[in-house]
Protein backbone atom coordinates (compact mmCIF):
# COMPACT_ATOMS: atom_id res chain seq x y z
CA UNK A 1 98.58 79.38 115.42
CA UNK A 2 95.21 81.17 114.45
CA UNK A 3 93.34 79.33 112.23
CA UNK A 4 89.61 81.38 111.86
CA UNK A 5 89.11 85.14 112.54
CA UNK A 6 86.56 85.57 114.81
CA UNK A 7 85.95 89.06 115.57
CA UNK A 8 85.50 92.04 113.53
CA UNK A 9 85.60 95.76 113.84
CA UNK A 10 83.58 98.22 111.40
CA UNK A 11 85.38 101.70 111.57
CA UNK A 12 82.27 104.37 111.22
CA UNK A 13 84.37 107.22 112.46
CA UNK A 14 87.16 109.26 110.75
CA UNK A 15 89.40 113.06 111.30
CA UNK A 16 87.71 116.45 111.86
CA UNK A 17 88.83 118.12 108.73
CA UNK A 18 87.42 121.68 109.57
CA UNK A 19 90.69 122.28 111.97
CA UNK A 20 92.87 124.39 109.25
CA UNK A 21 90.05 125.98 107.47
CA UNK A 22 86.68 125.38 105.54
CA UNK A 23 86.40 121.79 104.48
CA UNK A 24 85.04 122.91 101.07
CA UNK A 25 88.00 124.77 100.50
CA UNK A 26 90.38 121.57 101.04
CA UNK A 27 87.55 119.73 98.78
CA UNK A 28 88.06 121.59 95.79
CA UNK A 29 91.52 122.11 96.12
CA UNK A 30 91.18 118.10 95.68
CA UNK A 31 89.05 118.83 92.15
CA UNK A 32 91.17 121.53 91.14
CA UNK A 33 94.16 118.42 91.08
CA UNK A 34 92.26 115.71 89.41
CA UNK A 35 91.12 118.46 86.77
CA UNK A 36 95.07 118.73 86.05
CA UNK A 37 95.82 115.38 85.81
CA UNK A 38 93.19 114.59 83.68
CA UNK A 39 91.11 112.65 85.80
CA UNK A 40 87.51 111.52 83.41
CA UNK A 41 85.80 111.47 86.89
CA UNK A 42 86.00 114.15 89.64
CA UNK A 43 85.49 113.70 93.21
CA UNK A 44 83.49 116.19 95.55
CA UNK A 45 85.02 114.09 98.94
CA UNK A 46 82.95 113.94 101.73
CA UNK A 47 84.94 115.83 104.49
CA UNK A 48 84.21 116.07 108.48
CA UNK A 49 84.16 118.82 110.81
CA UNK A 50 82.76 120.03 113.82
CA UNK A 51 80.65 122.53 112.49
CA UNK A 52 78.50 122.27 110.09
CA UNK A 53 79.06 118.44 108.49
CA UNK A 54 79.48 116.77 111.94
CA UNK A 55 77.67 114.11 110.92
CA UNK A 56 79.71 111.36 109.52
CA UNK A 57 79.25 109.82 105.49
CA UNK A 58 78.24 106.58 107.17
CA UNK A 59 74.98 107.55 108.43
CA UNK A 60 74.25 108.93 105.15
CA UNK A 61 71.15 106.91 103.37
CA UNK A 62 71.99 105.26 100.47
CA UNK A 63 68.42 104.35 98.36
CA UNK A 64 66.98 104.95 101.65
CA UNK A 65 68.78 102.96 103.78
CA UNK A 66 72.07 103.93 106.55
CA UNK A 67 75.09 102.89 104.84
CA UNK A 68 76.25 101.51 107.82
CA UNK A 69 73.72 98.97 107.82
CA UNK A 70 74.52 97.88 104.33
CA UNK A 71 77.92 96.72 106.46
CA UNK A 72 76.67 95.36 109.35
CA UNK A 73 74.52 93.12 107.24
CA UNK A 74 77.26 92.14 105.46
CA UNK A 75 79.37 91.33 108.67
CA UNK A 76 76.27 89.62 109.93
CA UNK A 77 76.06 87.19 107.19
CA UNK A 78 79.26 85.46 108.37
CA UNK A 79 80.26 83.55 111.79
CA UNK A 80 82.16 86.19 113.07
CA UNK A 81 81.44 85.76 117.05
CA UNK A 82 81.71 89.26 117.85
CA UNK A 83 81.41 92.77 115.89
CA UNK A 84 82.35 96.33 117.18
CA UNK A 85 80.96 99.45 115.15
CA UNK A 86 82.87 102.46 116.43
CA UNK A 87 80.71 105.64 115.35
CA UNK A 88 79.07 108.67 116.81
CA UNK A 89 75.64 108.74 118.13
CA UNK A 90 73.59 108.64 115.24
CA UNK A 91 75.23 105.42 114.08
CA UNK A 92 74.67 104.07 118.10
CA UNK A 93 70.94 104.57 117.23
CA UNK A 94 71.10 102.26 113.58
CA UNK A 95 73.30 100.10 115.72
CA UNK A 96 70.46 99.54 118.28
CA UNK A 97 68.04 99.73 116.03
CA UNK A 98 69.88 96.69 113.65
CA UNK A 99 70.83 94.15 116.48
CA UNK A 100 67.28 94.91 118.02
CA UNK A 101 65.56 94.50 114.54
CA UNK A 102 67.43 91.45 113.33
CA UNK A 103 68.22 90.16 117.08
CA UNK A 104 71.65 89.82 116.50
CA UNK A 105 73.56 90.34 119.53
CA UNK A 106 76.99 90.23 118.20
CA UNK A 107 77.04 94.04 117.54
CA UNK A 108 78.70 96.30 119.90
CA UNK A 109 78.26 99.88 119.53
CA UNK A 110 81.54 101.72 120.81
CA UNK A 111 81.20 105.63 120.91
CA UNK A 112 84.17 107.69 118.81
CA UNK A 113 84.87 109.67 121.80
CA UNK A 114 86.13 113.48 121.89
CA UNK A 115 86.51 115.39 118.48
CA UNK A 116 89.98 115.86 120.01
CA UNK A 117 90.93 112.31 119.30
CA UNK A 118 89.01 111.48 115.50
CA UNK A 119 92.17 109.20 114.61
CA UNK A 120 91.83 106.28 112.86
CA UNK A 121 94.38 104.89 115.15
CA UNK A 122 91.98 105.92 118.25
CA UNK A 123 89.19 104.74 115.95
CA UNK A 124 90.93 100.92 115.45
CA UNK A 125 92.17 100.82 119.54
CA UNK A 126 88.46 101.36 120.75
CA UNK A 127 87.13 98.71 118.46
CA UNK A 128 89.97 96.04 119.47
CA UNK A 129 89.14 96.65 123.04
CA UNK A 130 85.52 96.00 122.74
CA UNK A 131 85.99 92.84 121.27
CA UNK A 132 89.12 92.03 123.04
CA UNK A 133 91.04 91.29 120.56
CA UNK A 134 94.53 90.53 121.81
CA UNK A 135 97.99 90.97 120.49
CA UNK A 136 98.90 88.26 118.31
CA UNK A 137 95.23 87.88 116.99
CA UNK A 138 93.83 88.96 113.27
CA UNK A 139 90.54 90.50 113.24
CA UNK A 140 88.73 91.75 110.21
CA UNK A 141 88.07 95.59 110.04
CA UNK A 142 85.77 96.69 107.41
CA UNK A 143 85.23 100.07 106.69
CA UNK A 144 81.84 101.50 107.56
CA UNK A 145 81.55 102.94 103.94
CA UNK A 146 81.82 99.51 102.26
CA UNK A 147 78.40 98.83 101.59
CA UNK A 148 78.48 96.28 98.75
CA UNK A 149 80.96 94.02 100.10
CA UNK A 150 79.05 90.98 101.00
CA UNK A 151 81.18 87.69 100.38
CA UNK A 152 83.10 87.92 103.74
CA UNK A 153 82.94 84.41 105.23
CA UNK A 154 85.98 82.62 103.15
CA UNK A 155 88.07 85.66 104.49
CA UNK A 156 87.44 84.37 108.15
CA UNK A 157 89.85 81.44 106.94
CA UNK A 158 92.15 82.95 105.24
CA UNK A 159 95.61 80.53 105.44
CA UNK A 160 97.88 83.59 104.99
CA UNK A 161 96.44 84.82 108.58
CA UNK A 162 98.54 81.87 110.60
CA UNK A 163 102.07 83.68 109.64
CA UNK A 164 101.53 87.64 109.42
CA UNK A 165 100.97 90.28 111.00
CA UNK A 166 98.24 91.79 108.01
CA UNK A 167 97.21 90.34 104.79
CA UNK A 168 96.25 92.84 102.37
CA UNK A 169 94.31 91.73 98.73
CA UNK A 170 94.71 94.61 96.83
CA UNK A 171 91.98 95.88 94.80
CA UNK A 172 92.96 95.83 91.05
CA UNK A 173 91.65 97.13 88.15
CA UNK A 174 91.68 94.00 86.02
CA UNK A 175 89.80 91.54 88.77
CA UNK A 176 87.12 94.25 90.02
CA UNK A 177 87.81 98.07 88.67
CA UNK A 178 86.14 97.37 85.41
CA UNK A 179 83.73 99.80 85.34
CA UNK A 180 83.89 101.69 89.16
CA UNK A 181 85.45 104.97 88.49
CA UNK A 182 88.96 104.52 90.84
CA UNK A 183 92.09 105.44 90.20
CA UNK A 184 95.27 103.12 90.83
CA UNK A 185 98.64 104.34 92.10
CA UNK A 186 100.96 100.84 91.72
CA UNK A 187 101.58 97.68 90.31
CA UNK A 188 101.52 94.41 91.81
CA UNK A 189 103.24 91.29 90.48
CA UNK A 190 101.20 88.52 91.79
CA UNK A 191 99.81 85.59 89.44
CA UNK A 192 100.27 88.11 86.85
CA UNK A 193 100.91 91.78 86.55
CA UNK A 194 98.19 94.14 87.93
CA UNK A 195 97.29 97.99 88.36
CA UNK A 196 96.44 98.42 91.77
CA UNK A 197 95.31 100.74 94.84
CA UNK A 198 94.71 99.25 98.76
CA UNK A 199 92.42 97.53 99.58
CA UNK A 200 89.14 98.92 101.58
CA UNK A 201 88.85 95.92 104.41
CA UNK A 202 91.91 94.51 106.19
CA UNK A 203 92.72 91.03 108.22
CA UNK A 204 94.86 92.33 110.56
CA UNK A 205 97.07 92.17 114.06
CA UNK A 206 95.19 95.44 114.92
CA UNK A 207 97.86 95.83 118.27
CA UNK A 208 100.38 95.52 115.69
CA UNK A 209 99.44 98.45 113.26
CA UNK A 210 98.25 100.80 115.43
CA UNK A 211 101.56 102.86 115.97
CA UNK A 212 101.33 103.54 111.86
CA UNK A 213 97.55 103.26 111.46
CA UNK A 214 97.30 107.54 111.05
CA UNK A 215 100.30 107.65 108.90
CA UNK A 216 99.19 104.60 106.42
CA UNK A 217 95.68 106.56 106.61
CA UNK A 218 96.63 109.99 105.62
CA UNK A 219 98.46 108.89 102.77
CA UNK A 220 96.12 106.98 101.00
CA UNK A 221 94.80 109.88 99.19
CA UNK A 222 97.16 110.58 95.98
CA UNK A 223 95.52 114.63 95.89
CA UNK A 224 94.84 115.46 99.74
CA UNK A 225 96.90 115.36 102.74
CA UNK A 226 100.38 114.41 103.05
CA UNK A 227 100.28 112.45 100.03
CA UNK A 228 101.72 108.73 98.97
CA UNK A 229 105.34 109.80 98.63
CA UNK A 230 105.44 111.42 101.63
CA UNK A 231 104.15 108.38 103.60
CA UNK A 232 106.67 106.01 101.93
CA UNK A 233 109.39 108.36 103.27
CA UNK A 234 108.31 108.28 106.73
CA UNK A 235 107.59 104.85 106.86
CA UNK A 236 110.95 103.11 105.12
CA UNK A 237 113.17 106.57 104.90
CA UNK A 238 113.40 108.81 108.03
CA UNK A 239 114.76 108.34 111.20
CA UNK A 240 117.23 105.65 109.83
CA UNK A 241 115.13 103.45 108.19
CA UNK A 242 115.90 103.84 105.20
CA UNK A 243 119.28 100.89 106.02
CA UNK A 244 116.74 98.55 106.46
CA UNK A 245 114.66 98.87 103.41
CA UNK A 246 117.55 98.85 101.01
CA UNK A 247 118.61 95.67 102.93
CA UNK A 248 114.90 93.93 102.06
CA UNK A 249 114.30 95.60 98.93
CA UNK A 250 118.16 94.87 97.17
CA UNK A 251 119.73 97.34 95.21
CA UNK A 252 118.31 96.30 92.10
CA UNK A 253 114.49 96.32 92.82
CA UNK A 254 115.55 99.67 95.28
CA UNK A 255 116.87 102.07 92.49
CA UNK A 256 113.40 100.58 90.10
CA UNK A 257 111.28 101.99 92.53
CA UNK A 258 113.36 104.80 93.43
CA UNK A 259 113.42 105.83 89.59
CA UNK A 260 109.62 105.08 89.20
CA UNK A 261 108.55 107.40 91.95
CA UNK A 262 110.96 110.15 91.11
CA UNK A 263 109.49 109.94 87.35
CA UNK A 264 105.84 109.54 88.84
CA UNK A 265 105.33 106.60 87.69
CA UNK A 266 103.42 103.43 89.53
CA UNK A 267 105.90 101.35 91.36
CA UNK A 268 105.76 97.90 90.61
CA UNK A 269 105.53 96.04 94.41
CA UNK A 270 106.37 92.60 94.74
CA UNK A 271 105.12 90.88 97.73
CA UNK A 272 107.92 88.97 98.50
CA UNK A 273 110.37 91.44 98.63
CA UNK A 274 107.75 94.00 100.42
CA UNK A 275 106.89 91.63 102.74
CA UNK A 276 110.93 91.56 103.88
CA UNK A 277 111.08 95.28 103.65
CA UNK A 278 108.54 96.10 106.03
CA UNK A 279 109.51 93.24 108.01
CA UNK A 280 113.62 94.98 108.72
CA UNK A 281 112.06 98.61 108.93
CA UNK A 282 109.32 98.07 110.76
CA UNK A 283 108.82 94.70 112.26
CA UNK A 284 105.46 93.83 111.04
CA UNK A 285 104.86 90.86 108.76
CA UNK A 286 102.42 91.87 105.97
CA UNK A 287 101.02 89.78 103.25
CA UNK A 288 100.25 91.49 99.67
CA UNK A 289 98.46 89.42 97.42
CA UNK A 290 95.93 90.28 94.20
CA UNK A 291 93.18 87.13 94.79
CA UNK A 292 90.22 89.26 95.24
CA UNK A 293 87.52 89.64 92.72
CA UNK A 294 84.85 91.19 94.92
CA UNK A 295 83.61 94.55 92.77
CA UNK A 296 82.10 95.52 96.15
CA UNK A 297 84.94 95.54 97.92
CA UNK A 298 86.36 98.70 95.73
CA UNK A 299 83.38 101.05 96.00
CA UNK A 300 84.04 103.07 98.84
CA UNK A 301 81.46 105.63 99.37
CA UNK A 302 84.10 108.65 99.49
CA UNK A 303 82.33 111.30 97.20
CA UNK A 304 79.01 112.66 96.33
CA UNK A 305 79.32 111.54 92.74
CA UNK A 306 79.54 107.58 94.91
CA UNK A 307 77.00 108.41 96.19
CA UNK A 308 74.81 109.54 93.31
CA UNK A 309 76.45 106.28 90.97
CA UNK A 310 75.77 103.55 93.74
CA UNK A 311 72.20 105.20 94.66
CA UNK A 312 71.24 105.02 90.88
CA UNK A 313 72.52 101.05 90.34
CA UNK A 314 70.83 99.78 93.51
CA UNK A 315 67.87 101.94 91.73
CA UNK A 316 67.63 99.57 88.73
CA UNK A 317 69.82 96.66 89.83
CA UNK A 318 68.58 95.85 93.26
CA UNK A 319 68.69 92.74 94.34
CA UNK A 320 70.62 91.15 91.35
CA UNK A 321 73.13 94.12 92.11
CA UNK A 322 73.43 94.06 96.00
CA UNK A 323 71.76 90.48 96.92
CA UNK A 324 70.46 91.65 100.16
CA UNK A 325 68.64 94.81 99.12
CA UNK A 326 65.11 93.49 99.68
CA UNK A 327 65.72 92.24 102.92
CA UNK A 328 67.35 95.58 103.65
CA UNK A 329 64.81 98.07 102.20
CA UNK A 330 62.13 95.83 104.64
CA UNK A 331 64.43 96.92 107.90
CA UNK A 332 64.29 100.94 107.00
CA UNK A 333 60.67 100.67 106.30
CA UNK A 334 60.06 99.25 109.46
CA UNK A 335 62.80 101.31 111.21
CA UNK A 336 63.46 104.53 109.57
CA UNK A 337 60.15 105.69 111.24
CA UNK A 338 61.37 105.54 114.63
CA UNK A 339 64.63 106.66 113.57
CA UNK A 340 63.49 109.81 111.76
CA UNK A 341 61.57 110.86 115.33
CA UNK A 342 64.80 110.10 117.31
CA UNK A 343 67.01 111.99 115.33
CA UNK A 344 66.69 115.80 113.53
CA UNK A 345 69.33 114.28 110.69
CA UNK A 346 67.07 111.55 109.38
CA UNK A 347 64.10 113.70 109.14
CA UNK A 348 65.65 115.38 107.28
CA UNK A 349 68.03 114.08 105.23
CA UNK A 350 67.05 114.95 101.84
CA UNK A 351 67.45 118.35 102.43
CA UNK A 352 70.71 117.56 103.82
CA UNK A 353 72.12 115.58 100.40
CA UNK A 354 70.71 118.97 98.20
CA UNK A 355 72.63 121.16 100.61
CA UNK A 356 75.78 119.06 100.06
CA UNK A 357 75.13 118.99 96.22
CA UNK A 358 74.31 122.87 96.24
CA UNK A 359 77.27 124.22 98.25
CA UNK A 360 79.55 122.62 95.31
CA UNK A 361 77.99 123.83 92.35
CA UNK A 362 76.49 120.85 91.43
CA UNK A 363 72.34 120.24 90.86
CA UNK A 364 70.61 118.36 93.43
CA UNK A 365 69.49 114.71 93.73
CA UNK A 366 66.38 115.24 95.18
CA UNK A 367 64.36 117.41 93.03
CA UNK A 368 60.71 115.94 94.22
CA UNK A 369 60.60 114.74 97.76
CA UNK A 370 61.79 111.31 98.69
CA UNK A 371 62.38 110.88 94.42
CA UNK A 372 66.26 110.46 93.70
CA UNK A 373 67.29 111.90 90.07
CA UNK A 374 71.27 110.89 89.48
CA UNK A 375 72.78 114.90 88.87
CA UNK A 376 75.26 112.93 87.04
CA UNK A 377 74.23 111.73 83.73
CA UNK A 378 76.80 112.21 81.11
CA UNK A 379 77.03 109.52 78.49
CA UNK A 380 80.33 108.10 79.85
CA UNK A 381 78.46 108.11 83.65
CA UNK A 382 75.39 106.05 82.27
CA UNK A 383 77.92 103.54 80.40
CA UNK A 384 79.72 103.11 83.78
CA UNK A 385 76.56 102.89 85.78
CA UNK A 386 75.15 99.96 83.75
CA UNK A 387 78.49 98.22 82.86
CA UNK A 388 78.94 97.86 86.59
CA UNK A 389 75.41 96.72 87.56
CA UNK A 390 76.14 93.83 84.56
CA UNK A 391 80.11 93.28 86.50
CA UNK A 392 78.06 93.05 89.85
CA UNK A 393 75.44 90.50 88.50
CA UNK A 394 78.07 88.35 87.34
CA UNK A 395 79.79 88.59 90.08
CA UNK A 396 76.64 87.57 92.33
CA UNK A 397 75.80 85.05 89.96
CA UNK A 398 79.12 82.73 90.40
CA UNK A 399 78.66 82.96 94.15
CA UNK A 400 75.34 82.57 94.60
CA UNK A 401 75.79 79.56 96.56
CA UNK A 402 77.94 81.79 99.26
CA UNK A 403 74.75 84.21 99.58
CA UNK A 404 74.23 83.12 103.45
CA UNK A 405 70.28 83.67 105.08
C-alpha cells in the first residue's frame, strides 16, 4: 500500500492545433462563444501549431522569467525523489540550465517527440517512463503552466492515494476562485456545496489513465473542441456503458444529472456515487474531493489576458504574492543571458508577446523595451488584479511555515 508519492511528472507539451486550419481562427471562434454567453472576461487561448507558434506557452516569460521554471521550483521545493519535464527543446535548455543552476539533479528532461504524436496521453507515457513509475503507483503531474502553485509537499502524503486509482481536489470558486477570472461548469457536494471546474495538478495511477487521458483532455474546454457533454457521453454512454453508470449512479441521482445537462445547467457530482460510477464503466477508482485552498493552483496560464493579469500582480506583489519570486528573478538574471544566445526565441521574446497581442486586435504589452504595460486595464480588471494579490498574501501568510528553502 503506497504511502508517499515520490515521483513527479511536469507536462510542458500539448496538441498541434494548426492541423484543420489557422489557429487564430479556432481562437476567436472561442471569443465569439464566451461573448454569447456573457462571459465578463474573454480569453485569447494560447494555441500550438507547427508553423508559426511552434513554440509552446510554457517557455513563455512571465515578469521575465520561463514559466516552466516557476514549476520546477515549485516541484523542487518538495521531497519528490525524481521529476520528469516532458517539453520541446527550448524547455530542454531551461531544464539544463535549472538543475545546473540550482544543482538539483532530480530533473529529467524528456523530449515531446514527433509533432505527429503531441497527445497528452503520449505526453503523460514519456514522463512515467522516465521516472519509472510503475502500474499500481501515484505520481504527481503538474502542469507546466502552473506557475503559482507552490504548497506541494502535504500532497506527497495524501491518505486518499493508498485506495485509488486518482484523487482529484477540485478547484472551487468559494476556497480559491475569489478573484481569478475562471469559469465553473459543476457542483460538488463535499463538506458543503461548491461551484467547481478540475483541477490543474493530479495524484494519479498514470498507467491507469492513460487509455482516457486525450478524451478527459479535449473536453475540458466548455467553448473549444469536443466539448464537456460530449466527453461524458463517450466516457459513461457509448459502446455500452451507459448499463454501468446507471447501475453506480441510481436512478434517482441518474435522471438529476440527466435533466441538469439537458437544461445546461451544472451537474451537481457527488463523490461517492462518482467514485462507483467510474469504477463499473471504467474500472478506475477516482477520488473527488473539494479540500484545496491553494489560489495558485487555479491560475493556469491558458490566455494572453493570464498572461497580462499574472505578469502585472507578480509586478506589484512579488514576493508576498509568489514567495519565491526573488530567488527566481536572481536565476534569469544570471541565466537568461546564456539562454538568450542559445536560443533565437528568448532574444527575442518581447517582440514575440506584441506579435501575439497584435494579430488579435488587442494593444501590446511591451510598448518600451523590456517595460511591461498590462493592455488590460478596465476598472473591473484592476479590482481583480489587486483583490487577488490581497487572496494570494493571505494565502501565503497562513502557510508561511510550509515555505521550504
Amino acid at each position: 500500500m503506497q504511502e508517499r508519492v515520490t515521483k513527479g511528472i511536469i507536462t510542458a507539451s500539448y496538441d498541434d492545433d494548426g492541423k484543420h486550419g489557422p489557429v487564430k481562427d479556432k481562437v476567436m471562434g472561442q471569443i465569439q462563444k464566451e461573448k454569447e454567453k456573457g462571459y465578463k472576461f474573454l480569453n485569447h487561448v494560447f494555441l500550438r501549431d507547427t508553423g508559426a507558434h511552434r513554440v509552446t506557452k510554457f517557455n513563455f516569460p512571465l515578469a521575465g522569467i520561463p514559466i516552466i521554471a516557476y514549476t520546477m521550483f515549485n516541484a523542487a521545493r518538495t521531497s519528490l525523489e525524481r521529476i520528469a519535464v516532458v517539453g520541446d527543446e527550448l524547455t530542454e535548455g531551461t531544464v539544463e540550465a535549472f538543475s545546473d543552476y540550482f544543482q538539483d539533479d532530480r530533473f529529467t528532461y524528456v523530449n515531446e517527440g514527433d509533432s505527429k504524436n503531441w497527445t497528452m496521453s503520449e505526453t503523460f507515457r514519456r514522463g512515467k517512463d522516465a521516472v519509472k513509475a510503475e502500474e499500481g503507483e501515484v505520481s504527481l503531474v503538474l502542469m507546466g503552466d502552473l506557475p503559482f502553485a507552490w504548497n506541494l509537499e502535504h500532497l506527497l502524503i495524501d491518505p486518499d492515494i493508498a485506495d485509488n486509482d486518482a484523487v482529484l481536489d477540485l478547484n472551487t470558486r468559494g476556497r480559491v476562485g475569489l478573484f481569478f477570472p475562471r469559469y465553473y461548469h459543476l457542483r460538488i457536494k463535499h463538506r458543503g456545496h461548491w461551484f467547481a471546474k478540475e483541477p490543474n495538478l493530479y495524484l494519479m495511477d498514470v498507467e491507469k489513465i492513460l487509455p482516457i487521458a486525450d478524451m478527459i483532455y479535449s473536453g475540458r474546454k466548455t467553448n473549444m473542441n469536443q466539448g464537456r457533454r460530449a466527453t461524458f457521453e463517450r466516457l459513461f454512454v457509448n459502446d455500452g456503458r451507459w448499463l454501468g453508470t446507471l447501475k453506480g449512479m441510481g436512478p434517482r441521482y441518474a435522471a438529476e444529472t440527466a435533466f441538469n445537462l439537458a437544461a445546461g445547467r451544472r451537474p451537481l457530482l457527488k463523490p461517492d456515487l462518482a467514485r462507483e460510477v467510474i469504477e463499473n464503466a471504467l474500472g478506475l477508482r477516482v477520488k473527488f474531493k473539494a479540500d484545496n485552498d491553494d489560489p495558485g493552483t487555479l491560475e493556469d496560464v491558458d490566455s494572453l489576458e493570464d498572461w497580462a493579469y499574472l505578469s502585472e500582480m507578480l509586478m506589484h506583489g512579488e514576493d508576498t504574492f509568489y514567495p519565491y519570486f526573488t530567488r527566481l528573478r536572481k536565476f534569469s538574471e544570471d541565466v537568461m543571458p546564456t539562454l538568450r544566445e542559445k536560443f533565437d526565441f528568448y532574444d527575442s521574446s518581447e517582440e514575440y508577446m506584441n506579435s501575439l497581442f497584435k494579430e488579435y486586435g488587442l494593444p501590446e504589452p511591451f510598448v518600451l523595451t523590456g517595460v511591461f504595460k498590462n493592455p488590460f486595464r478596465t476598472p473591473r480588471v484592476k479590482r481583480m488584479i489587486w483583490g487577488n494579490i490581497l487572496y494570494h498574501r493571505k494565502y501565503n501568510r497562513k502557510y508561511s511555515e510550509d515555505i521550504r528553502e
